[in-house]
Every structure is written in C-alpha cells, then in structure tokens.
Protein backbone atom coordinates (compact mmCIF):
# COMPACT_ATOMS: atom_id res chain seq x y z
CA UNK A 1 -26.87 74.77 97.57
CA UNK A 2 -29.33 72.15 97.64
CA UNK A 3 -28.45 68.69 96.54
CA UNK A 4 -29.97 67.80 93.03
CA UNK A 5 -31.19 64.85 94.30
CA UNK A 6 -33.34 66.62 97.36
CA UNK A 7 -36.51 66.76 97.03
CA UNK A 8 -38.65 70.38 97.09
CA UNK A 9 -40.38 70.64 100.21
CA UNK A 10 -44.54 69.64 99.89
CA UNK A 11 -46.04 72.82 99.83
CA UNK A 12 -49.44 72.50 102.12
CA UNK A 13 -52.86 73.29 100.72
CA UNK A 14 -54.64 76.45 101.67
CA UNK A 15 -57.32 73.99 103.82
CA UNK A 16 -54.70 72.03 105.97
CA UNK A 17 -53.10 75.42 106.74
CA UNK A 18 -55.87 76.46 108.19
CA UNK A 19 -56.14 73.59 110.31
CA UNK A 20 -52.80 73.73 111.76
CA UNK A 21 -52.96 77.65 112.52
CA UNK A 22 -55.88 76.46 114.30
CA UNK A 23 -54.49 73.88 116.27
CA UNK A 24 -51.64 75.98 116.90
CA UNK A 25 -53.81 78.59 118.64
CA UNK A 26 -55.89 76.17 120.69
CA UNK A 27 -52.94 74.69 122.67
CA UNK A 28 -51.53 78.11 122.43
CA UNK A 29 -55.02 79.33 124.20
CA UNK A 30 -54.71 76.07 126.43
CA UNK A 31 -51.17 76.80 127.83
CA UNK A 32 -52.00 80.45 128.70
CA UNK A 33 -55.24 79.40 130.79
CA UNK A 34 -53.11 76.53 132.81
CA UNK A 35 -50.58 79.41 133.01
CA UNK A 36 -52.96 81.55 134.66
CA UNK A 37 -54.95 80.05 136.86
CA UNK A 38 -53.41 79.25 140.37
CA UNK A 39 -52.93 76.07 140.77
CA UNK A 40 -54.85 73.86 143.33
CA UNK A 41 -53.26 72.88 147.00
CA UNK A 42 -51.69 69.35 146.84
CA UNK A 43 -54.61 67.29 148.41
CA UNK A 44 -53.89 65.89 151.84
CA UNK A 45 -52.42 62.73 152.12
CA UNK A 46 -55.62 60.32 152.79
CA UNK A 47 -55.00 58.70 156.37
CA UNK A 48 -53.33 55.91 156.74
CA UNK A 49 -55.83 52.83 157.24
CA UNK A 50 -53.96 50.52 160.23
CA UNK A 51 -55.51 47.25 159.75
CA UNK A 52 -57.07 45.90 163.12
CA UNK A 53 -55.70 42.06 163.71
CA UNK A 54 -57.97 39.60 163.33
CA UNK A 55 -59.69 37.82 166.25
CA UNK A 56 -58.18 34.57 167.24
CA UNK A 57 -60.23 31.51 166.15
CA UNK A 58 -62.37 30.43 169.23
CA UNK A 59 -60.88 27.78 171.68
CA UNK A 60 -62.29 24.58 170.55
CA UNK A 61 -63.88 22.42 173.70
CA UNK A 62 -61.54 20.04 175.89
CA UNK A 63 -61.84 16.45 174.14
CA UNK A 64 -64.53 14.80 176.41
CA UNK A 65 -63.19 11.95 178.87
CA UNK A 66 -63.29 8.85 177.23
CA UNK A 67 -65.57 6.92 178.31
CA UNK A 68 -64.76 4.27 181.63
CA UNK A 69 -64.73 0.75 180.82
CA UNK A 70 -66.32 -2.24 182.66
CA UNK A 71 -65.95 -5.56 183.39
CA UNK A 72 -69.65 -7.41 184.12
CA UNK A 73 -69.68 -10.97 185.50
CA UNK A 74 -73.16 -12.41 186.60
CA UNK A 75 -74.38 -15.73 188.01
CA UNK A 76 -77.89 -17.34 189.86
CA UNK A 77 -78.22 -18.02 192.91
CA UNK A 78 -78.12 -22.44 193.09
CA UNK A 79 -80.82 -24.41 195.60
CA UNK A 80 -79.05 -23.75 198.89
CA UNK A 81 -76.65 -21.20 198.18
CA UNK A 82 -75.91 -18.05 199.98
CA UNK A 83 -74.76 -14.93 198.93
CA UNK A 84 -71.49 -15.57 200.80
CA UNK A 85 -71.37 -18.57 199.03
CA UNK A 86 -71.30 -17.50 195.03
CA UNK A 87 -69.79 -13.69 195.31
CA UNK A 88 -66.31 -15.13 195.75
CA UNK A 89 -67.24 -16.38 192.57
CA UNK A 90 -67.73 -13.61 190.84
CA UNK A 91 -64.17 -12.20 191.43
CA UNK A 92 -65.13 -10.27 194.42
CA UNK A 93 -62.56 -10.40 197.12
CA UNK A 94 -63.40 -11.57 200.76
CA UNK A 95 -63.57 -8.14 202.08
CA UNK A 96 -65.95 -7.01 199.12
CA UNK A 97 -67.43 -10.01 199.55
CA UNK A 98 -68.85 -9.51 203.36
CA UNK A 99 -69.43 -5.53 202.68
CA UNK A 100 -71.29 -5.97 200.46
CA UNK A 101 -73.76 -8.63 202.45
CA UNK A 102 -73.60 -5.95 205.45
CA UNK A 103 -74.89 -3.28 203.36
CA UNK A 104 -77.75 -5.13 202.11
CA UNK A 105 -78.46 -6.23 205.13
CA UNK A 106 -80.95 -3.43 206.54
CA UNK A 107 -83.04 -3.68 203.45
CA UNK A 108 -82.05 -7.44 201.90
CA UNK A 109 -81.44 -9.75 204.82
CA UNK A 110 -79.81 -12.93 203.84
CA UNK A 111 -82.87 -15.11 204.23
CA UNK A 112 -84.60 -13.37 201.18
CA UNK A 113 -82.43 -14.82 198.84
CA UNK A 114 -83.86 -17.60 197.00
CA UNK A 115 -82.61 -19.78 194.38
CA UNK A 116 -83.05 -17.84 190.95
CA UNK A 117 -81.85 -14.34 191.88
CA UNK A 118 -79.87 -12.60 189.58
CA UNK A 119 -76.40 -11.48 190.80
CA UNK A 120 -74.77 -8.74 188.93
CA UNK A 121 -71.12 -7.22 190.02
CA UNK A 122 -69.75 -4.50 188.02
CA UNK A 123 -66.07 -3.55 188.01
CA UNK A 124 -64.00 -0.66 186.47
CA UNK A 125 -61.71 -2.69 183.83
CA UNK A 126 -58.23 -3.29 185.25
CA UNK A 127 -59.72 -2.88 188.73
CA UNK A 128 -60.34 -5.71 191.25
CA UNK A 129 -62.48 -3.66 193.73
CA UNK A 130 -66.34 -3.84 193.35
CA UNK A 131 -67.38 -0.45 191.61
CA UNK A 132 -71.29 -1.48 191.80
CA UNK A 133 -73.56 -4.78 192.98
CA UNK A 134 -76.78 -5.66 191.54
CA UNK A 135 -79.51 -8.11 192.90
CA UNK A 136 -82.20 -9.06 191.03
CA UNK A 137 -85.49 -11.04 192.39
CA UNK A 138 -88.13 -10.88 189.19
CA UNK A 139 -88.44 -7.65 186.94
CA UNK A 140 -90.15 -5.69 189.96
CA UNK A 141 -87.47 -6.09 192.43
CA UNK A 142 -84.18 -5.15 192.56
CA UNK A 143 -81.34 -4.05 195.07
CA UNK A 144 -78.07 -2.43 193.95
CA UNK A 145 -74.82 -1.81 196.13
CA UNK A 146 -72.63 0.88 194.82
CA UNK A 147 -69.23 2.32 196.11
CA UNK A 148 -69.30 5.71 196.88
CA UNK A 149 -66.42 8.71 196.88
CA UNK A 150 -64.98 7.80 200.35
CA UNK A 151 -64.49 3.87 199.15
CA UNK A 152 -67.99 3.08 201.14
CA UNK A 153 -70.18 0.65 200.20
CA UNK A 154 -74.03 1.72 200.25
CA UNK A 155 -77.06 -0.40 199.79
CA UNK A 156 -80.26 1.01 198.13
CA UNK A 157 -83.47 -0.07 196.42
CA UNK A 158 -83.97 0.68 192.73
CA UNK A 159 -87.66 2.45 192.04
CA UNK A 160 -88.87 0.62 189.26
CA UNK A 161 -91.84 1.96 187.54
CA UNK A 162 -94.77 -0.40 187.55
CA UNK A 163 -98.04 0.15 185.28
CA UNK A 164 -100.92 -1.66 185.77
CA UNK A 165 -103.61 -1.12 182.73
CA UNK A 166 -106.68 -3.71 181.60
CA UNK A 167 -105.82 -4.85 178.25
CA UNK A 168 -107.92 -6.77 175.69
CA UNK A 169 -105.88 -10.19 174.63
CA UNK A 170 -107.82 -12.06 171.72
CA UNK A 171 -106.45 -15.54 169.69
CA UNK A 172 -107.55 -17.22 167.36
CA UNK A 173 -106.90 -21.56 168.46
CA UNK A 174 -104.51 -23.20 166.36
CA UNK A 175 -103.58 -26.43 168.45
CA UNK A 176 -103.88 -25.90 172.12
CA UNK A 177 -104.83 -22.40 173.80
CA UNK A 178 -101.17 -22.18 175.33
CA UNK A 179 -99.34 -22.33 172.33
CA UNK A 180 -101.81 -20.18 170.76
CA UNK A 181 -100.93 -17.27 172.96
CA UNK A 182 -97.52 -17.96 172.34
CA UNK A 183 -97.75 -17.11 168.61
CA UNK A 184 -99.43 -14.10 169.52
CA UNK A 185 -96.54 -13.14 171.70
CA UNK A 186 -98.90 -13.15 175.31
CA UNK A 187 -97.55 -14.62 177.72
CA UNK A 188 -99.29 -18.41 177.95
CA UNK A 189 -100.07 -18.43 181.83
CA UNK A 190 -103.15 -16.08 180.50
CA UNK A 191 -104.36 -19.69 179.60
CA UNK A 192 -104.53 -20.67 183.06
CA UNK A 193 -105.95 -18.22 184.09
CA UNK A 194 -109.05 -18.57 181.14
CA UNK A 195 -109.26 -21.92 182.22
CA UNK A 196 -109.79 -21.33 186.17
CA UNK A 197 -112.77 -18.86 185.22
CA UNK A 198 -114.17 -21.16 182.75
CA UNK A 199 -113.90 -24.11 184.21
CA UNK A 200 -117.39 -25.39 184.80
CA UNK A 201 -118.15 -25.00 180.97
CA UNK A 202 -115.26 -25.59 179.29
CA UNK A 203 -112.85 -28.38 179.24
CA UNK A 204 -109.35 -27.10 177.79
CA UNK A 205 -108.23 -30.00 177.42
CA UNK A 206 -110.96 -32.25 175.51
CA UNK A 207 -113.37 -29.28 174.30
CA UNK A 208 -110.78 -27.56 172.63
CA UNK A 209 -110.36 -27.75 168.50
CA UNK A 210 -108.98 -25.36 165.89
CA UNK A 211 -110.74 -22.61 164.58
CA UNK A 212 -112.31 -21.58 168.11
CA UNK A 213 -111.85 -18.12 169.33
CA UNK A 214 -111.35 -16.75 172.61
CA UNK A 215 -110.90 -12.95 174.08
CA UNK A 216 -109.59 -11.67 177.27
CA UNK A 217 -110.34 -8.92 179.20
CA UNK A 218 -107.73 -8.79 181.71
CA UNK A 219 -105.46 -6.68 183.75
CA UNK A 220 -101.59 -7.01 183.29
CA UNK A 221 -98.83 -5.13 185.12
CA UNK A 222 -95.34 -4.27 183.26
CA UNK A 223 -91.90 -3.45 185.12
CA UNK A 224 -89.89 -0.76 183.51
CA UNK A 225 -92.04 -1.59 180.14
CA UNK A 226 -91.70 -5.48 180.51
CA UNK A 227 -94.28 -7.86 181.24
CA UNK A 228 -94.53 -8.56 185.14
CA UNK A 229 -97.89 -10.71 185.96
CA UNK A 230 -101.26 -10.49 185.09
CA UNK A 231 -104.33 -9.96 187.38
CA UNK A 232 -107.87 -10.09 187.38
CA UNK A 233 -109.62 -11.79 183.85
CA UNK A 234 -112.48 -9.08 184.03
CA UNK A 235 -114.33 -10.80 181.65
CA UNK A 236 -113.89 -13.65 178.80
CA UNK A 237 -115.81 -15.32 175.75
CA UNK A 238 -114.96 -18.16 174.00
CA UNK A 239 -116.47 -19.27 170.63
CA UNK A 240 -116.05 -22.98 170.07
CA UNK A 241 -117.10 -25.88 167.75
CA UNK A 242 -117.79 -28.30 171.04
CA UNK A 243 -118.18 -25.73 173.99
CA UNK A 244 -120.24 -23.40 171.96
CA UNK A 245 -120.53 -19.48 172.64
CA UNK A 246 -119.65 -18.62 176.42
CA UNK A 247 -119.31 -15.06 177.87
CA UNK A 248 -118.59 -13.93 181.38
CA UNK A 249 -118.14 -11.09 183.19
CA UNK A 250 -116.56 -10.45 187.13
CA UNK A 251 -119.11 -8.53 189.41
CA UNK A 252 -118.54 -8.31 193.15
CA UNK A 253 -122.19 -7.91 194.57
CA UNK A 254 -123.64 -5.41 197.34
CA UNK A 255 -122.93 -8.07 199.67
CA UNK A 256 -119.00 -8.17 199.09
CA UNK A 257 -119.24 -11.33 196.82
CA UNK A 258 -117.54 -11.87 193.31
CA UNK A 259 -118.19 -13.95 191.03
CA UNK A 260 -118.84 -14.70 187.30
CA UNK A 261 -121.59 -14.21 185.43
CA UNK A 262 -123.00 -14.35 181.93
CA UNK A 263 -125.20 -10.96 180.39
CA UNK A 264 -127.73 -11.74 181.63
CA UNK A 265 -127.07 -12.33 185.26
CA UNK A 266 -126.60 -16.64 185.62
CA UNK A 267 -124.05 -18.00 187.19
CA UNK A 268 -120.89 -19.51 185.92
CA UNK A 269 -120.15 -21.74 188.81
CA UNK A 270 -121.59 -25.53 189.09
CA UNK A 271 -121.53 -28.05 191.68
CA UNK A 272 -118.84 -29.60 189.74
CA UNK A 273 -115.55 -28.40 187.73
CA UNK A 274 -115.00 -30.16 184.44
CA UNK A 275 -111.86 -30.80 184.45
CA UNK A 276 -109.63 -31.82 187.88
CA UNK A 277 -106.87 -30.04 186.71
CA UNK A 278 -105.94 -26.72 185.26
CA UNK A 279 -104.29 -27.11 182.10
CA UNK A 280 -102.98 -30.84 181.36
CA UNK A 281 -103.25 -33.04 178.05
CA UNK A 282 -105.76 -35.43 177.87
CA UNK A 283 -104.15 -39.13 176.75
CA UNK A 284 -107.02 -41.38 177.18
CA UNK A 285 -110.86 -40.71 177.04
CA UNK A 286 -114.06 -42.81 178.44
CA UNK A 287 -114.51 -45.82 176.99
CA UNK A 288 -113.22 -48.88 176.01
CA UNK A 289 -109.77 -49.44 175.57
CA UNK A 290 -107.20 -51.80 175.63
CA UNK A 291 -105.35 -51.68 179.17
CA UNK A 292 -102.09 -50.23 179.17
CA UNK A 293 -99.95 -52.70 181.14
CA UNK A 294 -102.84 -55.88 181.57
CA UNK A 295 -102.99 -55.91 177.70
CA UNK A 296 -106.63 -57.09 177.69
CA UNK A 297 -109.77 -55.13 176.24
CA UNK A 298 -111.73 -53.41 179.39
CA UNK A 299 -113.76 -50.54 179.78
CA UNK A 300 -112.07 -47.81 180.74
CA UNK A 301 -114.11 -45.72 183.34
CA UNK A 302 -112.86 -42.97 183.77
CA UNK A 303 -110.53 -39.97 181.53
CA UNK A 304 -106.63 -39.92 182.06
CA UNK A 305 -105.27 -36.43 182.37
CA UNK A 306 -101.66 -36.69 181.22
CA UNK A 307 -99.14 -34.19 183.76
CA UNK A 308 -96.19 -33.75 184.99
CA UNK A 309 -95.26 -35.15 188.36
CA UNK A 310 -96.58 -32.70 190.95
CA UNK A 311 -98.54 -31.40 188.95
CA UNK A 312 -101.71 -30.38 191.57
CA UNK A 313 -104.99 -31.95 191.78
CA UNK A 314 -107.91 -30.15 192.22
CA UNK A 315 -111.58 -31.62 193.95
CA UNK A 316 -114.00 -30.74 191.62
CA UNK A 317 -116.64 -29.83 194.14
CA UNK A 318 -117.55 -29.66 197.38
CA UNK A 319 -117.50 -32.85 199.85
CA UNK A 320 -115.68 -34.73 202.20
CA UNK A 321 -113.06 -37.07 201.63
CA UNK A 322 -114.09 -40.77 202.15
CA UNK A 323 -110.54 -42.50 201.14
CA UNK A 324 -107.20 -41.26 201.05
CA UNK A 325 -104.04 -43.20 200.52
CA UNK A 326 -103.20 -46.75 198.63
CA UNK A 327 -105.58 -48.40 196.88
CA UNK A 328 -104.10 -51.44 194.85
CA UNK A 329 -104.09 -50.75 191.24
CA UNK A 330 -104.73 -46.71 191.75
CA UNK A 331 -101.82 -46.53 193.47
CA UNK A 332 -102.22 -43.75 195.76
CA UNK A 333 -105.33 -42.00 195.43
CA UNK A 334 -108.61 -40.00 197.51
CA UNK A 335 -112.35 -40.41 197.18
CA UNK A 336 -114.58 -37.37 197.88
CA UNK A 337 -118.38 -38.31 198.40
CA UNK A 338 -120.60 -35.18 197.33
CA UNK A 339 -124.04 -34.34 198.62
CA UNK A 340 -125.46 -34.56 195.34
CA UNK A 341 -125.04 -38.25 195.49
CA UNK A 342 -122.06 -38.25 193.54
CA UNK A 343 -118.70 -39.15 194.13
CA UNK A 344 -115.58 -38.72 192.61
CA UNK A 345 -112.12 -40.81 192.60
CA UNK A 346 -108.40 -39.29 191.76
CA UNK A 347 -105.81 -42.45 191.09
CA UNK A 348 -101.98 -42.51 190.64
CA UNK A 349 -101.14 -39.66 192.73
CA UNK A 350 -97.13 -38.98 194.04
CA UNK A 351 -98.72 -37.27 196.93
CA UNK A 352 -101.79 -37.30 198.92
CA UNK A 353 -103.04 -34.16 200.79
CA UNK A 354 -105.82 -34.87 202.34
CA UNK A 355 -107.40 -37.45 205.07
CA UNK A 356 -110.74 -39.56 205.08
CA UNK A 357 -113.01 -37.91 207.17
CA UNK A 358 -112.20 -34.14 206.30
CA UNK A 359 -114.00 -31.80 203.73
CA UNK A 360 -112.65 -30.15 200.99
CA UNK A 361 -114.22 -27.09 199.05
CA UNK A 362 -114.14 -26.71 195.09
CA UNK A 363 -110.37 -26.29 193.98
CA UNK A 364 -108.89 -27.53 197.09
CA UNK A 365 -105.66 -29.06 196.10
CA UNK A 366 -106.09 -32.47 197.44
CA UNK A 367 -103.06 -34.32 195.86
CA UNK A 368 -100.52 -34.32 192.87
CA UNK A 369 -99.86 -36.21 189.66
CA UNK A 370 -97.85 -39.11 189.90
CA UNK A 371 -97.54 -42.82 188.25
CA UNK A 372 -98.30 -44.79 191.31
CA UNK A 373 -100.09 -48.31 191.35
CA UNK A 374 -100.66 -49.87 187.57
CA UNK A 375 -99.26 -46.72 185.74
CA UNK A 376 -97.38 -46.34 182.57
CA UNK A 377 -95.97 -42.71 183.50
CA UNK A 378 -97.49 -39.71 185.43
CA UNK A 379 -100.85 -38.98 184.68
CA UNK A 380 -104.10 -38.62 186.70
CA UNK A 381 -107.18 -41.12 186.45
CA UNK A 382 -110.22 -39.58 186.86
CA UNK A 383 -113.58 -41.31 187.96
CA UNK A 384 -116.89 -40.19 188.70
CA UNK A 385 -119.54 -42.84 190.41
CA UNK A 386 -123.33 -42.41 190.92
CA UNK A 387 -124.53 -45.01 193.21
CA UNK A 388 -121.55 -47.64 193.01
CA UNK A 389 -121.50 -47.30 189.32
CA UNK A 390 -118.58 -45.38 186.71
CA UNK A 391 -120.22 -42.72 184.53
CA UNK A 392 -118.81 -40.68 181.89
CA UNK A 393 -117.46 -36.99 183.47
CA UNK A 394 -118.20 -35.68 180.25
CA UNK A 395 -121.61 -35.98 180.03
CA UNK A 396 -122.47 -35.26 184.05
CA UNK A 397 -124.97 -32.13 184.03
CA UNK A 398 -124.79 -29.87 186.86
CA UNK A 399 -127.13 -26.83 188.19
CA UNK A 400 -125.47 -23.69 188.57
CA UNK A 401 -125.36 -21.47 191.29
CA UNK A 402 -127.53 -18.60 192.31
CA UNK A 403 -128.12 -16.22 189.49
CA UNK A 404 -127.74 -12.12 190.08
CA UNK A 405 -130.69 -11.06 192.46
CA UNK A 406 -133.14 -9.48 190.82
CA UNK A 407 -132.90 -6.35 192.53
CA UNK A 408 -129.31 -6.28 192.10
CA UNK A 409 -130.06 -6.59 188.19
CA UNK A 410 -129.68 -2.53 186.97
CA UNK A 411 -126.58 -2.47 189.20
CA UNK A 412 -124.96 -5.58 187.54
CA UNK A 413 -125.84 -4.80 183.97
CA UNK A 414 -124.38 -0.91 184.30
CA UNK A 415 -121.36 -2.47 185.90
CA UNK A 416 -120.34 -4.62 183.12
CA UNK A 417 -121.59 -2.06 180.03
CA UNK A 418 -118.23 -1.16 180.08
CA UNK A 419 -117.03 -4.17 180.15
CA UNK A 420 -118.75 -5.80 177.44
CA UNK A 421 -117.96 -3.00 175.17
CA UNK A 422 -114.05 -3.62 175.11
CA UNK A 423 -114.87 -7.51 175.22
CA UNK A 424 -116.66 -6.56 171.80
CA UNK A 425 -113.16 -4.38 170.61
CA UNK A 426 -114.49 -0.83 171.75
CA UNK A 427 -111.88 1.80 172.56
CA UNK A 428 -113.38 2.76 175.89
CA UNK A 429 -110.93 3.90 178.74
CA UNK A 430 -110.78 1.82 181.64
CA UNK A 431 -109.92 2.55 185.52
C-alpha cells in the first residue's frame, strides 16, 4: 500500500512518449547493426621507431702554439770598431760571437763594416744562443745570419725591393728652400741637388725670399717603400721675386753630352757659378761694414758664406790656381786666375786642396770652410777681382755656353715635351 505521503507517478504526455519509443528503437536498431557486422582485425602494431644517436659534435681544432717570444738587443757600429768588437756586447757569447763573423764572411767581409751599421741579434726569450743576426748598411742593404735545424749558423743576403719612379716635388718658399721641403715632408737634400743645376742663375742663399716657388722633376728610389736617394733632377723651374722665372730641362745630345737647357734650347751653364758653395747661409754681403774683429768702418769686398767647418769649396769656373796656402789676414786661402780676365779669391779655409800652378775645372773642390787668419768663426770669404780691383760677385754678368745646335733643335724639343708637361702638373707616365 502506497504511503499517503508518496507522490503519484508523472504521467508522460502523448508527445514525449513518442520521443522515447523513438529513441528506444534507434539504439535498439544501433546495437543490432554493431551486433552484426564482423568486426574489423585489430590493426597491426605500427613499428617501432628506434631513434638513430645523434652525431657527435665535431672535434674542435688543437689550440694553436702560442706564439715564441723574443728578446731584441741592437747597437751601431762606433768609429773603429769591429764586429768582434761590439757583438760581445750584445749578449752574444764568444762562440756565437766568431760564427757568426765566419758566416758572413763569404758575402760581408769584415772590412765592409763601417761606422753606422745597424746590428740587430735576435734571441728566443730565456735562451742565450743567437736564434737570428741582422746587419744593416742603409735601407738597401742588409745581411741576416740565422740558425738553422742542425744548430748551424748560415749567412744570407736579404732581397729588398727597390723602385725607382720620376716624381714631381713642388714647394712653395717659406724661409729657406731646405726647410721648405721639410714641411712638405721631402727629403731636404732635393735642395742640393736644385741648387747644383741652378747654380749659374740662382743664388740660394742671397736670391732666395718667401713667396717664390719652385718644382722638381726628379727621379727618387724607395727601399721596401722607404725613401732611399734621389737621382737625376730631369728638369726644374723656379719662380722668384729676385731670380725671376727660370726653367730647365736635362738633354744628353747626339754627341753623348748632357746638359741643361731652357725651352728653347740656351744653355744653363756660365763661365762662372754664383755661389762657391752649395747650400750655406749668407752672414755678410758686399759693401761696407764695420770689421768684425779690427772694429773700424771698411769696405767689405767681398760676400761671407757662413758653413760649417769642412764644409767644401767649390771654384766657380774654370782656371788655374795662382796662390794656395797662408795669406796673412785670409788665413789659409787659393786664388784661381780665369781666362776671362777675372780672378777669384777663397779666404779662411781649414784645408787647402789645391797647388799654385795647377788648373781646376768648374766645381772642383779646391778647399773647405774654416775660421783661419782674422776670422770670427767658420765661414768662407769670397772675392772676385777684375784687373787688381774687388767687384761685387753679385752683379758679375757672364755668357753662357753653347746653345742646342740648330739641327739638333726637333730632337731636343720632342725630348723634353714630356718633360715639360709633368713640370706643368700633367699626369703623363714616365720611363
């Protein structure tokens, strides 16, 4: 007997009846197909996968060798010394010492050492054998000893590689030409050599002012890419307030002779240089002047080159010498008597080079600077006398030499086209 307090069951509506017979027969439908139908073959079992190892990272490279250390002493040979003398010096030990002379020795004898050589000895650090031996004479020459596998010590020349080229060099003057080429990092002998080719028309030490200009053709030679020497000046100008414009150009005619010429074919050489020395500083001029060590007023008749001791002394021109040795107040000195009725006098010299009664060509060295006789410090006095009597070198005019034949003309003026185009800044390639 139900319990009064249950609840009649919820009778369902005709609509939801239908719903559930219907859902009733669909999974009734679904479990008699899965029934039915035979039943697929377990699948395989997929393969195993077997993973492959993986590679090994690659070696990494042996740590390179460190580097070997060295220990470099170096020294100059001294005035006198041998190479025997200053290796001991250097650490080396007697028997390095004298193997390493006996090495050179087939291709450095002893006698070709001079005073300035570099020495160079290399050695591993910790280690008091030589490892290597370096001789230096200049940037273009240079001998090395080095120790080979077997403890032998062989000698052998170093190639160095040497260029030659022509290269165009042009300054503006501020002070004197030398310093001038300094600033424009040149090396300064190219001065000197200027000077020698202009040297009947330009005086570099009294024509000289600021503001002039001069250019250089000129062939210079370098040693492993640093500056060795220069050669031939292949041409010059020079632009300047007291020498005015001058331009010359090196020709060597069909007859085997070189010289220096101007454009148009005249010569740049003169009876007479105008200067007696190549590159000096002028400290007193013609005129009058009050004498040095006297203290009076006098004339002075002559120019004073100021110079170092030894400094050479050049004969302006051709002659023969007519005095040579002490001459009171110009100490030691020579006269040269010209054929062009000229003569010329050179006082105060250290040395004398010459003797009366032989002749001298242009540039002969006949003597060097000194402070002999009355003479405040080295210098050169310079005199020039035209029948017994002093006139100013400055103002002496000359005739210059033979000019370019004039059937040698076309040759001369195609030869130094070229030439005159790089004097003028061209880019033109040169042999």
């Amino acid at each position: 007997m139900a319990s009064p307090d249950a609840k009649p069951p919820r009778r369902l509506g005709p609509l939801t009846g239908l719903v559930a017979l219907a859902l009733a027969g669909a999974v009734g439908s679904a479990g008699w197909v899965l029934g039915s139908a035979t039943a697929p073959a377990p699948s395989a079992p997929s393969p195993s996968v077997v993973a492959s190892p993986s590679p090994p990272p690659p070696a990494l490279p042996p740590a390179p060798p460190l580097p070997e250390r060295f220990e470099t002493s170096t020294a100059r040979l001294g005035p006198n010394q041998t190479l025997g003398q200053v290796l001991p010096k250097l650490g080396l030990t007697a028997a390095d010492s004298g193997a390493v002379v006996m090495a050179l020795a087939p291709l450095f004898p002893a006698r070709k050492a001079r005073a300035g050589d570099q020495l160079v000895v290399e050695r591993r650090a910790g280690d008091r054998a030589l490892h290597r031996f370096t001789l230096r004479q200049g940037f273009a020459d240079e001998w090395q000893v080095a120790r080979a596998a077997d403890g032998t010590l062989t000698a052998s020349r170093r190639p160095v590689e040497l260029v030659k080229e022509t290269v165009r060099v042009a300054v503006d003057v501020e002070g004197s030409v030398y310093d001038s080429l300094l600033r424009s990092h040149e090396d300064p002998t190219l001065a000197v050599l200027a000077a020698d080719v202009l040297a009947w028309d330009v005086d570099f030490y009294r024509d000289v002012r600021g503001g002039d200009r001069m250019e250089v053709l000129v062939e210079k030679s370098t040693a492993d890419g640093r500056f060795l020497r220069y050669g031939e000046v292949l041409a010059v100008a020079y632009r300047g307030a007291v020498s005015g414009k001058k331009r010359l150009f090196r020709w060597t005619a069909p007859d085997g002779q070189t010289s220096y010429f101007d454009d148009e074919g005249t010569s740049a050489q003169r009876g007479f240089l105008r200067t007696p020395l190549r590159y000096a500083h002028v400290t007193s001029g013609f005129g009058n002047r009050k004498h040095p060590m006297l203290g009076y007023q006098a004339a002075h008749l002559g120019v004073d080159y100021g110079a170092p001791t030894g400094t050479p002394v050049w004969a302006v021109g051709d002659g023969v010498v007519s005095q040579a040795g002490w001459n009171g107040g110009c100490g030691n000195s020579v006269t040269i008597r010209h054929r062009n009725g000229l003569q010329t006098l050179y006082c105060h010299l250290s040395q004398v080079l010459v003797s009366a009664g032989k002749g001298v060509s242009q540039k002969a060295v006949i003597g060097l600077v000194g402070s002999t006789g009355l003479s405040t410090g080295p210098h050169l006095h310079y005199a020039v006398l035209r029948g017994g009597g002093y006139i100013n070198p400055a103002g002496l005019k000359v005739p210059r030499s033979e000019p370019v034949r004039a059937e040698w003309m076309s040759s001369f003026k195609d030869a130094i086209a070229p030439l005159r185009a790089r004097l003028d800044g061209e880019s033109l390639a040169m042999n």
